[in-house]
Protein backbone atom coordinates (compact mmCIF):
# COMPACT_ATOMS: atom_id res chain seq x y z
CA UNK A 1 178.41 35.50 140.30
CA UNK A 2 179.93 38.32 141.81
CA UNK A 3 178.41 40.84 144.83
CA UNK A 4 178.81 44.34 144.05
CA UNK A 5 177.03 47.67 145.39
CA UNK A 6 175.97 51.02 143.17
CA UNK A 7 178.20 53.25 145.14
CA UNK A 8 175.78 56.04 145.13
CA UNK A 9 174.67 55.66 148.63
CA UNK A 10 178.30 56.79 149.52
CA UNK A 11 178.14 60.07 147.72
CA UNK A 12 178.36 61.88 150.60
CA UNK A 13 182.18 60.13 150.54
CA UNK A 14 185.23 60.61 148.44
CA UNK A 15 185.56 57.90 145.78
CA UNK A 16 189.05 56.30 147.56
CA UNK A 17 186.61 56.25 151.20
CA UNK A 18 183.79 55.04 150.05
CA UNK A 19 185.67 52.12 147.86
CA UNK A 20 187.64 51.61 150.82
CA UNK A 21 184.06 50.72 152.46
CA UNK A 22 183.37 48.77 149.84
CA UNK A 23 186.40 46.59 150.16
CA UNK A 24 185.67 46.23 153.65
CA UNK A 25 182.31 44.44 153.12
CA UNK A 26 183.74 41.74 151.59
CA UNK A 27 182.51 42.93 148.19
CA UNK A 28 184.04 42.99 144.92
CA UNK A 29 182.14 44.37 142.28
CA UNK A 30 181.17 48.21 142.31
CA UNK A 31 178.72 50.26 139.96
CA UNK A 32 179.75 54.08 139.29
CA UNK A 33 176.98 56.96 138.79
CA UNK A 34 178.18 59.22 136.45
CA UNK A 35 175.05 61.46 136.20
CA UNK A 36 171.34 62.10 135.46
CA UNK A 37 169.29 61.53 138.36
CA UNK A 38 171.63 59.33 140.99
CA UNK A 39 174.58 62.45 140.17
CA UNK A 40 178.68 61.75 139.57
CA UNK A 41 179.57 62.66 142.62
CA UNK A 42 182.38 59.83 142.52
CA UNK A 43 182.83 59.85 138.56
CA UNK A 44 182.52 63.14 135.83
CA UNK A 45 183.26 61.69 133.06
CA UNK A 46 183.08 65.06 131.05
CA UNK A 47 186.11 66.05 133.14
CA UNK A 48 187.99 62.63 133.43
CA UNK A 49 187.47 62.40 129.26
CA UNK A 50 190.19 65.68 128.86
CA UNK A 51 192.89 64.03 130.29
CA UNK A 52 194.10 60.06 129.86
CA UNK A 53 196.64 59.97 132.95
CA UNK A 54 193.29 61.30 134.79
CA UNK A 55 191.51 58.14 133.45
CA UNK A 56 194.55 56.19 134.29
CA UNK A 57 194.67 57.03 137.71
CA UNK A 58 191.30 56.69 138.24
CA UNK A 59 191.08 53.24 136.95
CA UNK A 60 194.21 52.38 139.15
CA UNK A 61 191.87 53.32 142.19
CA UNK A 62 189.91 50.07 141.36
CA UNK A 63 192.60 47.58 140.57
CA UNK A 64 194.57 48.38 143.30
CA UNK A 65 191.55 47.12 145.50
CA UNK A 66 190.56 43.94 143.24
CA UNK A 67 187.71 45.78 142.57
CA UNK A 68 185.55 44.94 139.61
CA UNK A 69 183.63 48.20 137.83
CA UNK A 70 180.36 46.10 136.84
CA UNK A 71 179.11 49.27 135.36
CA UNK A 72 178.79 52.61 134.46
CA UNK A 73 175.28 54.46 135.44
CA UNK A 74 173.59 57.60 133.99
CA UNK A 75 169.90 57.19 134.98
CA UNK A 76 168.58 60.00 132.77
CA UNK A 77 165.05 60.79 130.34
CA UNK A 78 167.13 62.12 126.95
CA UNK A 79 163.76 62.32 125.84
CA UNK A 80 162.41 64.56 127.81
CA UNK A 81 160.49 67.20 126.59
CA UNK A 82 162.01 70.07 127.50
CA UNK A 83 165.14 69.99 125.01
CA UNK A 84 167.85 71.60 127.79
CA UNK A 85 166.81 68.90 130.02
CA UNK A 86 166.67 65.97 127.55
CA UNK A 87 170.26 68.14 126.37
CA UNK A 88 172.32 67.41 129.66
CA UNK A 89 170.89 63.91 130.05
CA UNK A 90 171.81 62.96 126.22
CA UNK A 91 175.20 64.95 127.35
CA UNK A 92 176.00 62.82 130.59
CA UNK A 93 174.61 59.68 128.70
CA UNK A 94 177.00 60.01 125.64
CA UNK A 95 180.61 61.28 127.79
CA UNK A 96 179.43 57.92 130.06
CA UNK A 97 179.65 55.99 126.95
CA UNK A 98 183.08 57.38 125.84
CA UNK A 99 184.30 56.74 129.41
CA UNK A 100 182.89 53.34 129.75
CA UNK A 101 185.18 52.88 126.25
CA UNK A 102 188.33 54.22 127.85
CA UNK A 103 187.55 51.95 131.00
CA UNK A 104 186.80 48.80 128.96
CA UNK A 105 183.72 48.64 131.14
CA UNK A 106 181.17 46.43 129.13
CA UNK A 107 177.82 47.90 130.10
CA UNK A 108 176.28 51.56 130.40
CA UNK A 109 172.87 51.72 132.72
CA UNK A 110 170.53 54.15 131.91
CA UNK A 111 166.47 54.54 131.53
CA UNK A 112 164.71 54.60 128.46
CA UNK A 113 163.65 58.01 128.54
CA UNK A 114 159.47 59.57 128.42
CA UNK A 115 158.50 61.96 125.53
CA UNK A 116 156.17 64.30 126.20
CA UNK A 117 152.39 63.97 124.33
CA UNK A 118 153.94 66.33 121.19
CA UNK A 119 156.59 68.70 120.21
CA UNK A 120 154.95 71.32 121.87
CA UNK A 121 154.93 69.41 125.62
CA UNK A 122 156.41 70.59 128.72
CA UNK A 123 156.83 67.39 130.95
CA UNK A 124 156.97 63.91 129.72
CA UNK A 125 153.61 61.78 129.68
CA UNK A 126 153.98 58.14 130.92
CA UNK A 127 151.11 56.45 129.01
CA UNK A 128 149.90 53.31 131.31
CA UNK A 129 146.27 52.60 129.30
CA UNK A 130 144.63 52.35 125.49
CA UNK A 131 141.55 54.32 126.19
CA UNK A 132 140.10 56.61 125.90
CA UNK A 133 141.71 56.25 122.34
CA UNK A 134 143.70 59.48 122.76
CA UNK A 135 146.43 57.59 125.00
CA UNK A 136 147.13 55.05 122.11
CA UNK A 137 147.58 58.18 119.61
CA UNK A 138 150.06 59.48 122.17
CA UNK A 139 151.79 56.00 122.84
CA UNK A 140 152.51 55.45 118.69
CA UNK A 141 153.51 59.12 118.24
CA UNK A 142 155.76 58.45 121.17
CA UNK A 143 157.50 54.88 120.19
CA UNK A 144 157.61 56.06 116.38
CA UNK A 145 158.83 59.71 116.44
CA UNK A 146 161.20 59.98 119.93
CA UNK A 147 162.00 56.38 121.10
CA UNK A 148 162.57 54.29 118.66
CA UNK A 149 164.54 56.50 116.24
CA UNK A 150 166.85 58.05 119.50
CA UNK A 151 167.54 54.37 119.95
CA UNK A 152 168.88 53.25 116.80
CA UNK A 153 170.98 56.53 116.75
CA UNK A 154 172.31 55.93 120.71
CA UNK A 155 172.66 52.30 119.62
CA UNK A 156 174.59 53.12 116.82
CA UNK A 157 177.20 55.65 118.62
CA UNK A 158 177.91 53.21 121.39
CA UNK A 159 179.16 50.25 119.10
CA UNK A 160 180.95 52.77 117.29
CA UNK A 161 182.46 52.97 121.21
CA UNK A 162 182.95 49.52 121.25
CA UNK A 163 180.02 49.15 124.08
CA UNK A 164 177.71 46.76 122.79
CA UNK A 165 175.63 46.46 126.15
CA UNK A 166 173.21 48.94 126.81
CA UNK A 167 171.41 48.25 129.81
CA UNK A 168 168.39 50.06 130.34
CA UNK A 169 166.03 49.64 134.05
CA UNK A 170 162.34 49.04 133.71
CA UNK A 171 161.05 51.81 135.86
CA UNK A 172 157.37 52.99 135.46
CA UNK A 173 157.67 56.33 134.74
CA UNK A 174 159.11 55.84 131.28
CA UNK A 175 158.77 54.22 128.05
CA UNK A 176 160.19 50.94 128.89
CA UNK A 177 159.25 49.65 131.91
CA UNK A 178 158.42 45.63 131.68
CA UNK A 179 159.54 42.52 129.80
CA UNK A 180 156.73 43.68 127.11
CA UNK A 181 158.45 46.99 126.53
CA UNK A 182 161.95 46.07 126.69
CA UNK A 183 161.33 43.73 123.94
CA UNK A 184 159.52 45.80 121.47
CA UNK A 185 162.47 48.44 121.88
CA UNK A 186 165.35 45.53 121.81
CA UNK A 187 163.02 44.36 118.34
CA UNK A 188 163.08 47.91 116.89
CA UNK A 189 166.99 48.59 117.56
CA UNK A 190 168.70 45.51 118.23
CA UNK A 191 170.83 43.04 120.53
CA UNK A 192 172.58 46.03 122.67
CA UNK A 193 169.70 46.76 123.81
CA UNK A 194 168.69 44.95 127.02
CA UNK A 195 167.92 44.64 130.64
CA UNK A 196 169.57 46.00 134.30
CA UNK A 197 166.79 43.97 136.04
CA UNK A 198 165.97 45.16 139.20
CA UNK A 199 162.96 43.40 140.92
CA UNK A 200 162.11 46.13 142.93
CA UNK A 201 160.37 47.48 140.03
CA UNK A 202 158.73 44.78 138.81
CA UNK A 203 157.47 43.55 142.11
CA UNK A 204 154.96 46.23 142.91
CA UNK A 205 153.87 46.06 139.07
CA UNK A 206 152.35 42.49 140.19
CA UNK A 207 155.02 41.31 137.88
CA UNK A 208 156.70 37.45 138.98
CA UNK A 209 160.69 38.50 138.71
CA UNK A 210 161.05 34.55 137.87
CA UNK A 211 158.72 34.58 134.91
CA UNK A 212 160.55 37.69 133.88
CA UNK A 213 164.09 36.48 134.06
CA UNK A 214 163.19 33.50 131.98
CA UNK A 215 161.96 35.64 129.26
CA UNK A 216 164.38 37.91 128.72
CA UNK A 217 167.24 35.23 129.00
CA UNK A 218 166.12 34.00 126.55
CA UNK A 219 166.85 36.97 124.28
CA UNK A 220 170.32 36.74 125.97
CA UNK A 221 168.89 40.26 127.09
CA UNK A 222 169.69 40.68 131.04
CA UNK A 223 173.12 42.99 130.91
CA UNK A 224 173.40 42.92 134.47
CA UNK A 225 171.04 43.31 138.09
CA UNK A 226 170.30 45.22 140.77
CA UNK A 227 169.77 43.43 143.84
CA UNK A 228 166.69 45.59 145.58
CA UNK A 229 163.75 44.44 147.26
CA UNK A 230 159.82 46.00 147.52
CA UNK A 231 157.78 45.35 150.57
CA UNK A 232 153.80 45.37 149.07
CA UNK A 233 151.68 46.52 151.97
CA UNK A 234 148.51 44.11 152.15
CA UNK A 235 145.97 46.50 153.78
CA UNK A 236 146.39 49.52 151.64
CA UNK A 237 146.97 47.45 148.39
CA UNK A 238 143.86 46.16 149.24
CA UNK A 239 141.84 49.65 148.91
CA UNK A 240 144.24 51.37 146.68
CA UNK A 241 145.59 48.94 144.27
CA UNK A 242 149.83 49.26 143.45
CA UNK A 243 149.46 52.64 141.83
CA UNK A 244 150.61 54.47 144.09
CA UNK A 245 152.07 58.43 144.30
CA UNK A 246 152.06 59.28 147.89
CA UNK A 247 155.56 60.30 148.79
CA UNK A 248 157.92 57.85 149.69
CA UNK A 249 158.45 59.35 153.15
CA UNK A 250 154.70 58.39 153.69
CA UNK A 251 155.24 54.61 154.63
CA UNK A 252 152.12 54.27 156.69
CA UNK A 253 150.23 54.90 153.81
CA UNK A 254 151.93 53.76 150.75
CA UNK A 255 150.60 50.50 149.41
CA UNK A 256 154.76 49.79 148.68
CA UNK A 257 158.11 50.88 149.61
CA UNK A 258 161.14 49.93 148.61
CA UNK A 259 163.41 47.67 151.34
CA UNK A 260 166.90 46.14 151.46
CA UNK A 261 167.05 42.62 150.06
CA UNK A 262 165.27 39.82 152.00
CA UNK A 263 162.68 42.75 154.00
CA UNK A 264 160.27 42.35 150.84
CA UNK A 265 160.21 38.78 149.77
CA UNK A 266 162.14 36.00 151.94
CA UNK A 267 164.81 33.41 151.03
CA UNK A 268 162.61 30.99 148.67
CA UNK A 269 161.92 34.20 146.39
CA UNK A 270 165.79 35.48 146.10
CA UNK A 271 166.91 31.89 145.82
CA UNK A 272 164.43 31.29 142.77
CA UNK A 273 165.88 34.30 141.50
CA UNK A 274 169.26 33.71 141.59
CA UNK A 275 168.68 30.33 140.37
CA UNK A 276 167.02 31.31 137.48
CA UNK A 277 169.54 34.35 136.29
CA UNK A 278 171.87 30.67 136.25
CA UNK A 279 169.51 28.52 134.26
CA UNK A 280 169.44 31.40 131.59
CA UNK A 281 173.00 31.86 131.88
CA UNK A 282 173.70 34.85 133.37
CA UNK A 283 176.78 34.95 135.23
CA UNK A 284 177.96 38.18 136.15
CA UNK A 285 177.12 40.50 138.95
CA UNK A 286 174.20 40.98 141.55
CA UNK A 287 174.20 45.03 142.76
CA UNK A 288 173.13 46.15 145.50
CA UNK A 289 171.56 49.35 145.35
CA UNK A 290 169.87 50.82 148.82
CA UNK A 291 166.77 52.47 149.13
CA UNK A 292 165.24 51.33 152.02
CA UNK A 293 163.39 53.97 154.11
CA UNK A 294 163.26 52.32 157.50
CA UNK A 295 166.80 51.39 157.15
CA UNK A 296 170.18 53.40 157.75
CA UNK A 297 172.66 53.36 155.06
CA UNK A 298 175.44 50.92 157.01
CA UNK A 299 172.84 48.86 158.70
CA UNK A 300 170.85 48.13 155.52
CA UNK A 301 173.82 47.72 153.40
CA UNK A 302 174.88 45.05 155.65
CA UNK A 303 172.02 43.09 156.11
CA UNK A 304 171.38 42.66 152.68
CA UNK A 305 175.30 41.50 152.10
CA UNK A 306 174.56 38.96 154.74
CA UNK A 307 171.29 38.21 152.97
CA UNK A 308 172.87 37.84 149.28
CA UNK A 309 175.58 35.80 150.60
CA UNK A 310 173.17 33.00 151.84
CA UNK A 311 171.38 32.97 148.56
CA UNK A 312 174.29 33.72 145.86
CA UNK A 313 175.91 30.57 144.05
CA UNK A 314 179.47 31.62 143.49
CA UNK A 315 180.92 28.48 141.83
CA UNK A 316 180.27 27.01 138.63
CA UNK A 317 177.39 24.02 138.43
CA UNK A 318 178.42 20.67 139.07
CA UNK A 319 178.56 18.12 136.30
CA UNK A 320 176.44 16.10 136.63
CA UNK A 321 177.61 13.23 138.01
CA UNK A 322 174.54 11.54 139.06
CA UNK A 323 173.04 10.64 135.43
């Protein structure tokens, strides 16, 4: 396995600083925003796409540092409602896919996407229950008229692209958001559609990130991982439950936040993880992407490299020599 880092939380740096930074952490893997909701500061692919010396050079900026582009992110609803919106997402999401081509980077990250409750909706409406029976009319309009079909057509135009791993992040919020989900839309469209797992996510949902992993690899369906964490608060989980939509900046309160690796769950919990994404075969690279509140960029950046480092196994298994 690799260590790597979503280079978002450098946007505030040009592309050659912030891999710079990169390089000096010791890391070698990097995943590149190129739009919807994380931006492109560092990458436009609409822009790099007009010109192949452009593309050149920019790829040069990564080799020239050993620097592995695990891959290309476009966090975006395509479905949303409101069809200029769900325009400039399905924009950003299909120029990412032609980039990720050119690049010979083998996996696109994006979300699902959330439909609105009909053609005539204004914001999208995140179903979460099947009553009253109004919410299950919504849900099958939903998977049936917007999701699946976008799917098979997305699916569809990034083969023809040569990028046969789409890798899309259970986040509440939209249509696929657990293992459950993930699977009925991988059933619908097929194998290129599959999982950036990202704990964080799941871990508030009351969902076991273990249990998960060994699901979905499976289905040879986990296209790559973000390394996050979630701290659950006990007290306020205890009298609100994990649904929670205070603010973020509300941490008193919340009955979760979001922490760098190893300030949610300790070393036994990342070390079951990580052992597990290698029982199911997954080999490739752990992300770090930072969202920790209490935590400055640098300082929680570091701590979870140190953190990772413990718990990663970089070399291949043993034989066994034992038996």
């Amino acid at each position: 396995m690799k260590l790597g880092v979503f280079t978002v939380l450098f946007q505030n740096l040009p592309l050659e600083e912030a891999l710079d930074k990169v390089v000096s952490y010791g890391l070698s893997a990097v995943e590149i925003g190129c739009g919807g909701y994380p931006g492109n500061a560092h990458c436009k692919p609409s822009e790099l796409l007009k010109d192949k010396s452009a593309i050149k050079n920019f790829k040069r900026l990564f080799e020239e540092r050993n620097l592995t582009i695990s891959a290309l992110s476009v966090h975006g609803n395509p479905l949303h409602p409101q069809k200029e919106i769900a325009q400039q997402f399905h924009q950003d999401w299909q120029d990412t896919v032609r980039l990720a081509s050119e690049l010979e980077v083998p996996v696109v990250i994006t979300f699902s996407g959330c439909p609105g409750d009909s053609e005539n909706s204004k914001y999208p409406n995140w179903v979460t229950c099947a009553w009253p029976p109004d919410y299950l009319a919504i849900l099958k309009w939903q998977w049936e008229e917007k999701i699946i079909p976008y799917w098979q057509r997305e699916a569809e135009f990034a083969n023809s692209y040569g990028v046969k791993k789409i890798a899309l992040e259970m986040h509440p919020g939209f249509a696929v958001y657990n293992v459950d989900t993930l699977l009925r839309l991988r059933k619908a469209v097929g194998p290129s559609i599959g999982a950036n797992f990202d704990p964080s996510h799941l871990f508030w949902q009351g969902v076991d990130p273990v249990s998960a992993i060994r699901v979905l690899g499976k289905e040879n369906a986990i296209f790559h991982f973000h390394a996050k964490d979630t701290y659950i608060d006990p007290i306020n989980t205890s009298v609100n439950g994990t649904l929670d939509n205070k603010p973020y900046t509300q941490v008193l309160e919340r009955s979760w936040i979001f922490r760098s690796v190893g300030y949610g769950h300790d070393y036994k919990v990342w070390k079951d993880i990580v052992s597990t994404l290698r029982t199911v075969g997954y080999d490739y690279v752990l992300s770090i992407e930072h969202e920790d509140g209490l935590a400055s960029i640098e300082e929680g950046l570091k701590k979870a490299i140190t953190f990772l480092k413990e718990v990663m196994l970089e070399e291949p298994p043993a034989v066994p020599w034992w038996t």
